[in-house]
Structures are given as structure tokens and as C-alpha cells.
Protein backbone atom coordinates (compact mmCIF):
# COMPACT_ATOMS: atom_id res chain seq x y z
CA UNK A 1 -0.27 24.75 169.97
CA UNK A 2 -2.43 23.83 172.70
CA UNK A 3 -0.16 24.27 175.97
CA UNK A 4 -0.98 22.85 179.70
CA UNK A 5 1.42 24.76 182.74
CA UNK A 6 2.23 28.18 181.98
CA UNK A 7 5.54 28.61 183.72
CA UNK A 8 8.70 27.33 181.16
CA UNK A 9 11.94 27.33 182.19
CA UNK A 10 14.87 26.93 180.20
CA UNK A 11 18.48 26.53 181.45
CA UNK A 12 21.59 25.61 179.83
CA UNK A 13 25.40 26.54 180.18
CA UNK A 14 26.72 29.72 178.72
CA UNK A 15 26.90 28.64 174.76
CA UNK A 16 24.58 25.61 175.29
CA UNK A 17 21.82 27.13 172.96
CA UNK A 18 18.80 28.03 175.21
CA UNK A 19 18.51 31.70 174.13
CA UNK A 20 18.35 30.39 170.24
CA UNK A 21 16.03 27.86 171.07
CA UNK A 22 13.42 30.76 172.65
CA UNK A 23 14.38 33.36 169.84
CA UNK A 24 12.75 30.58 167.69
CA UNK A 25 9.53 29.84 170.13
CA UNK A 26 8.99 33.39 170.41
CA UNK A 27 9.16 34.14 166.51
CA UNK A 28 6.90 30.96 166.20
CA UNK A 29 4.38 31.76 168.73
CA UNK A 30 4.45 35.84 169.19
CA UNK A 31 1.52 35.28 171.86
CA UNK A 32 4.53 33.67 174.83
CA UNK A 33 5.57 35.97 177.70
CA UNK A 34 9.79 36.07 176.97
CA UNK A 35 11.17 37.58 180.21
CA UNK A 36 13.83 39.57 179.75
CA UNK A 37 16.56 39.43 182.28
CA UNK A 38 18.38 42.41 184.19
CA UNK A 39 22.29 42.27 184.29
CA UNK A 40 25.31 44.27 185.09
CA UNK A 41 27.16 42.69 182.45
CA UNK A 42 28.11 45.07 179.51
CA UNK A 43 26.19 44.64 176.54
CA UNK A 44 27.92 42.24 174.19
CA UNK A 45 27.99 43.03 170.07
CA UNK A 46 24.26 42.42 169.19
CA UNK A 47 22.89 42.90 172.96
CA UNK A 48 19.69 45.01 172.54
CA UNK A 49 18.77 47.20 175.69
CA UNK A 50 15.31 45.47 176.95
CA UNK A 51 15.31 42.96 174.23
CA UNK A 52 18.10 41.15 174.98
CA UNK A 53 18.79 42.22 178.76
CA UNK A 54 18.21 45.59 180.62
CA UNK A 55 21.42 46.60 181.55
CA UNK A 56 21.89 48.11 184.83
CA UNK A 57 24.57 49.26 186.98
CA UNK A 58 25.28 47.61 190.00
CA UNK A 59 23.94 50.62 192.37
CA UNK A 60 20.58 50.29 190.42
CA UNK A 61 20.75 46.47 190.64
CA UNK A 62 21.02 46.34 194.59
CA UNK A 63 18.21 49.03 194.95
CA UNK A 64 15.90 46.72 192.99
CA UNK A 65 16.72 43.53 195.04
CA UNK A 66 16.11 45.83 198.11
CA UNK A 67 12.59 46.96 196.93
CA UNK A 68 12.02 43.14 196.11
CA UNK A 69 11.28 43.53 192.53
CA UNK A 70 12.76 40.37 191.40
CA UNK A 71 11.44 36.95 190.71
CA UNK A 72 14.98 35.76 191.26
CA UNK A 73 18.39 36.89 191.50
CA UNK A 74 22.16 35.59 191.60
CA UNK A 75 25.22 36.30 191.30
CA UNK A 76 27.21 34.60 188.15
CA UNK A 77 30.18 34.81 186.35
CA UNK A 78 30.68 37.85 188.37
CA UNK A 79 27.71 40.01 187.42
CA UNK A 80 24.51 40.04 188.17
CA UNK A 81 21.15 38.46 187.27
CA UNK A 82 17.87 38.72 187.98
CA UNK A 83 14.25 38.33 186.80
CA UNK A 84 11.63 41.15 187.33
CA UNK A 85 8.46 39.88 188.96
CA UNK A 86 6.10 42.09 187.84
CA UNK A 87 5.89 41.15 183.92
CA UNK A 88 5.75 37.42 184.74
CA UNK A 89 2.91 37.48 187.52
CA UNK A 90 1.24 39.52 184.95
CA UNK A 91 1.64 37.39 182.01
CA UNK A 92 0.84 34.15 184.55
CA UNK A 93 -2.47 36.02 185.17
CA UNK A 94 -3.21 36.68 181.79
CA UNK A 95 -2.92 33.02 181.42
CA UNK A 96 0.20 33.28 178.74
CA UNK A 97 2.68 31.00 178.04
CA UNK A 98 5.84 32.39 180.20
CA UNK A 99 9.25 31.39 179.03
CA UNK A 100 12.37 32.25 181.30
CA UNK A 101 15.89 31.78 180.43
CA UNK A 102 17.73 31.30 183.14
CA UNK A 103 20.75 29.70 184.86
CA UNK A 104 20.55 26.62 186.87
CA UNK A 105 20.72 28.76 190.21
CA UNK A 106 17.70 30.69 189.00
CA UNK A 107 15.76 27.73 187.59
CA UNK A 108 16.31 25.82 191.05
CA UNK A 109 14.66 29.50 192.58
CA UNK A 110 11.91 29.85 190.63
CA UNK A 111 11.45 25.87 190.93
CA UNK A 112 11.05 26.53 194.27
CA UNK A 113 8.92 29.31 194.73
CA UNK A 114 6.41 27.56 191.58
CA UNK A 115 6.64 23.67 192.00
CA UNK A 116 4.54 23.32 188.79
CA UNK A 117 6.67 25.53 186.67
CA UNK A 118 8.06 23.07 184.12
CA UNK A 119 12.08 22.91 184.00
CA UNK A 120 14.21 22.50 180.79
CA UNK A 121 17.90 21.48 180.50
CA UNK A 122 19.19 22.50 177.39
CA UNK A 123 22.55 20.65 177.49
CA UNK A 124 25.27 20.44 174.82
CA UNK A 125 26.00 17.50 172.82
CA UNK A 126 29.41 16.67 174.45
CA UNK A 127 31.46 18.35 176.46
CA UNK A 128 33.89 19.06 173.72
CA UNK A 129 31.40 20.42 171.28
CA UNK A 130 30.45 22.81 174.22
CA UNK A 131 33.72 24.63 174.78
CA UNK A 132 34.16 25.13 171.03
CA UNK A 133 31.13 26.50 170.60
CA UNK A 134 31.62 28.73 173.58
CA UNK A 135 34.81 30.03 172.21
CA UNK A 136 33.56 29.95 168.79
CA UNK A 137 30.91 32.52 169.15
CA UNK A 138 33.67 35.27 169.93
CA UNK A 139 31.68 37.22 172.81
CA UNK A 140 33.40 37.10 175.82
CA UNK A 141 37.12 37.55 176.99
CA UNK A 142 39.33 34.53 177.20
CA UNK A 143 39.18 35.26 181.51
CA UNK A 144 35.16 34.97 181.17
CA UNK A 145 35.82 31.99 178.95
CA UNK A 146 37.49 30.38 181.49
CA UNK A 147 35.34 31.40 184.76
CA UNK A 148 31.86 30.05 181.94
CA UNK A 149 33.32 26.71 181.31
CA UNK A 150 34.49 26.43 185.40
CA UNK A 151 30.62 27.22 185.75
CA UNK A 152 29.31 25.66 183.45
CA UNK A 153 30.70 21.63 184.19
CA UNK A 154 28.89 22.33 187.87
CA UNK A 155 26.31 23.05 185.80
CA UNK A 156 26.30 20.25 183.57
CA UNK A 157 26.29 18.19 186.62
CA UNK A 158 22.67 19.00 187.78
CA UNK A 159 21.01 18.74 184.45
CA UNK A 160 19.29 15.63 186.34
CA UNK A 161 17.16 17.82 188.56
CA UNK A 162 15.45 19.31 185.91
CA UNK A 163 12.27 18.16 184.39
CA UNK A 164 13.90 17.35 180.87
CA UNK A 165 16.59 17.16 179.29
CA UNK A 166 17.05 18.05 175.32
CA UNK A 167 20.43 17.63 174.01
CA UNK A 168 20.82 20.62 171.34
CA UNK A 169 23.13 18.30 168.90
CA UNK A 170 20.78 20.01 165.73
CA UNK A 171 19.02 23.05 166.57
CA UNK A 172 15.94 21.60 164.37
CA UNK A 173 16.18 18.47 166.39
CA UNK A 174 16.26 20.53 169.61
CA UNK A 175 13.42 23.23 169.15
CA UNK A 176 11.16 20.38 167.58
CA UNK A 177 11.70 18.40 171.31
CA UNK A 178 11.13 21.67 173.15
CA UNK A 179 8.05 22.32 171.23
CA UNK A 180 6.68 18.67 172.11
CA UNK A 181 7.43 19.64 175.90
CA UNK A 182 5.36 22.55 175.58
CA UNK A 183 2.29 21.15 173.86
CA UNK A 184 2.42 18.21 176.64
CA UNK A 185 2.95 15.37 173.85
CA UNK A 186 6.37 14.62 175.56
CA UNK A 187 6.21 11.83 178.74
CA UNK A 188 8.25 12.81 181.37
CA UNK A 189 11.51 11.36 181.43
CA UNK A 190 12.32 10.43 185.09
């Protein structure tokens, strides 16, 4: 797949799909840049120390925003976030494909630090569909629940700012439109 920018960033609410949509890119095309996340979250069931985030603790986390070793960072859902520079500048200068996953606060960051980086809404089918899938994949506490979906309909409000949007009503459906973003054949929508 012949891609054009090489800055992807993909944003969603918690549950809205956007880390299954770049599990399958990444299986697809092995040769993308995935940056993996730092968080002071604890791990959830299936969480993979520096394949799914590197969990640090929040001592560690504030040392590395002090040394400025992050892309971005944020605060959200009452943890941490951030995105180590080093790995994407390097795959950027490689001239890789670099896919982020990130929430809207670090999208709108990163946005603004690389105006050509291309942004990616990944938004739930309905609202409805949304919560039950949030609750339905059994990871988080029915507090975090809460504080996710309280986070998530801001969220779900500034899908417009983005450069698409791809409603993940079939996951099929959904990585075939991200794909097409990716290898240019999709117009812009706005």
C-alpha cells in the first residue's frame, strides 16, 4: 500500500475500537511505526508491558515530562498518558508509516505541533452501542465506567475537528475505510 503523510493519528472514546482497528494495520502491514503509549494506569487482563503500554509509576512519569521526553502528555481518566518522542521522530526519519493512538487531547497536541499529521476519529455507531460495548468488554471498574463515558460524550463532541471520521459499526467496514485513508484513495470529507 502505497502511503502519502507519514504521521496517523487515531482517536476514539474509551471502547470506540481504535486500538483493534491498529492491531489489524499493524498485523497487515508489519513495516508501520505503532507507538506505544506510557501510563500510570494498572495493567488491565491482557495488557502487555511495552506492547500494549509501558507502565510507569507516577514518580517515573513526572521525571520523564521534566526531561521532555514526550511527544505529548495529559492527564485522563485520572492517570496519565503520554507519547515518547524519541521512537516517533525516529520512525518519521526513517520515512515509516507512524500510527498513534491517542485521545482527543493528545491528537489536538500532536495536531498542533505537526499540521500535516493526518487525524482519525474512530467514533461509535450510536451512542447506545458505545456504552454497551464499554461495559461489555469487562475491563474497568463501574467508577472508571462512569468517569469514560463522562469523557468520552466531550469527546464525541469534537469528532468534527478531526480530519475523518469512520464510524466503526463493522470492524471489516471500519479497517477497510481506514486503510483507504492511508493509501490516499479517500477525499477528504470537510
Amino acid at each position: 500500500m502505497k502511503v502519502s503523510p507519514n504521521l496517523y493519528i487515531l482517536s476514539s472514546v474509551a471502547g470506540g475500537g481504535k486500538s483493534t482497528i491498529i492491531a489489524a494495520l499493524t498485523e497487515e502491514f508489519p513495516e508501520f511505526y505503532f507507538s506505544i503509549s506510557c501510563t500510570t494506569r494498572d495493567p488491565r487482563p491482557g495488557d502487555v508491558e511495552g506492547k500494549t503500554y509501558y507502565f510507569l509509576s507516577v514518580p517515573e512519569f513526572k521525571k520523564r515530562i521534566a526531561e521532555g521526553e514526550f511527544y505529548e502528555w495529559a492527564e485522563v481518566h485520572g492517570n496519565y498518558y503520554g507519547t515518547p518522542k524519541t521512537p516517533i521522530l525516529k520512525a518519521i526519519q526513517e520515512n515509516r508509516v507512524a500510527l498513534l493512538d491517542l485521545d482527543v487531547q493528545g491528537a489536538k497536541s500532536v495536531k498542533a505541533l505537526r499540521p500535516e499529521s493526518v487525524t482519525i476519529f474512530i467514533e461509535p455507531p450510536s451512542r447506545e452501542i458505545w456504552i454497551e460495548r464499554l461495559i461489555r468488554r469487562g475491563t474497568d471498574s463501574k467508577t472508571s465506567i462512569e468517569r469514560r463515558i463522562e469523557n468520552g460524550v466531550r469527546e464525541l463532541d469534537e469528532a468534527s475537528s478531526f480530519d475523518y471520521v469512520v464510524v466503526n459499526d463493522k470492524l471489516d467496514d471500519a479497517i477497510r475505510e481506514v486503510k483507504s485513508i492511508l493509501s490516499g484513495t479517500k477525499n477528504k470529507p470537510f
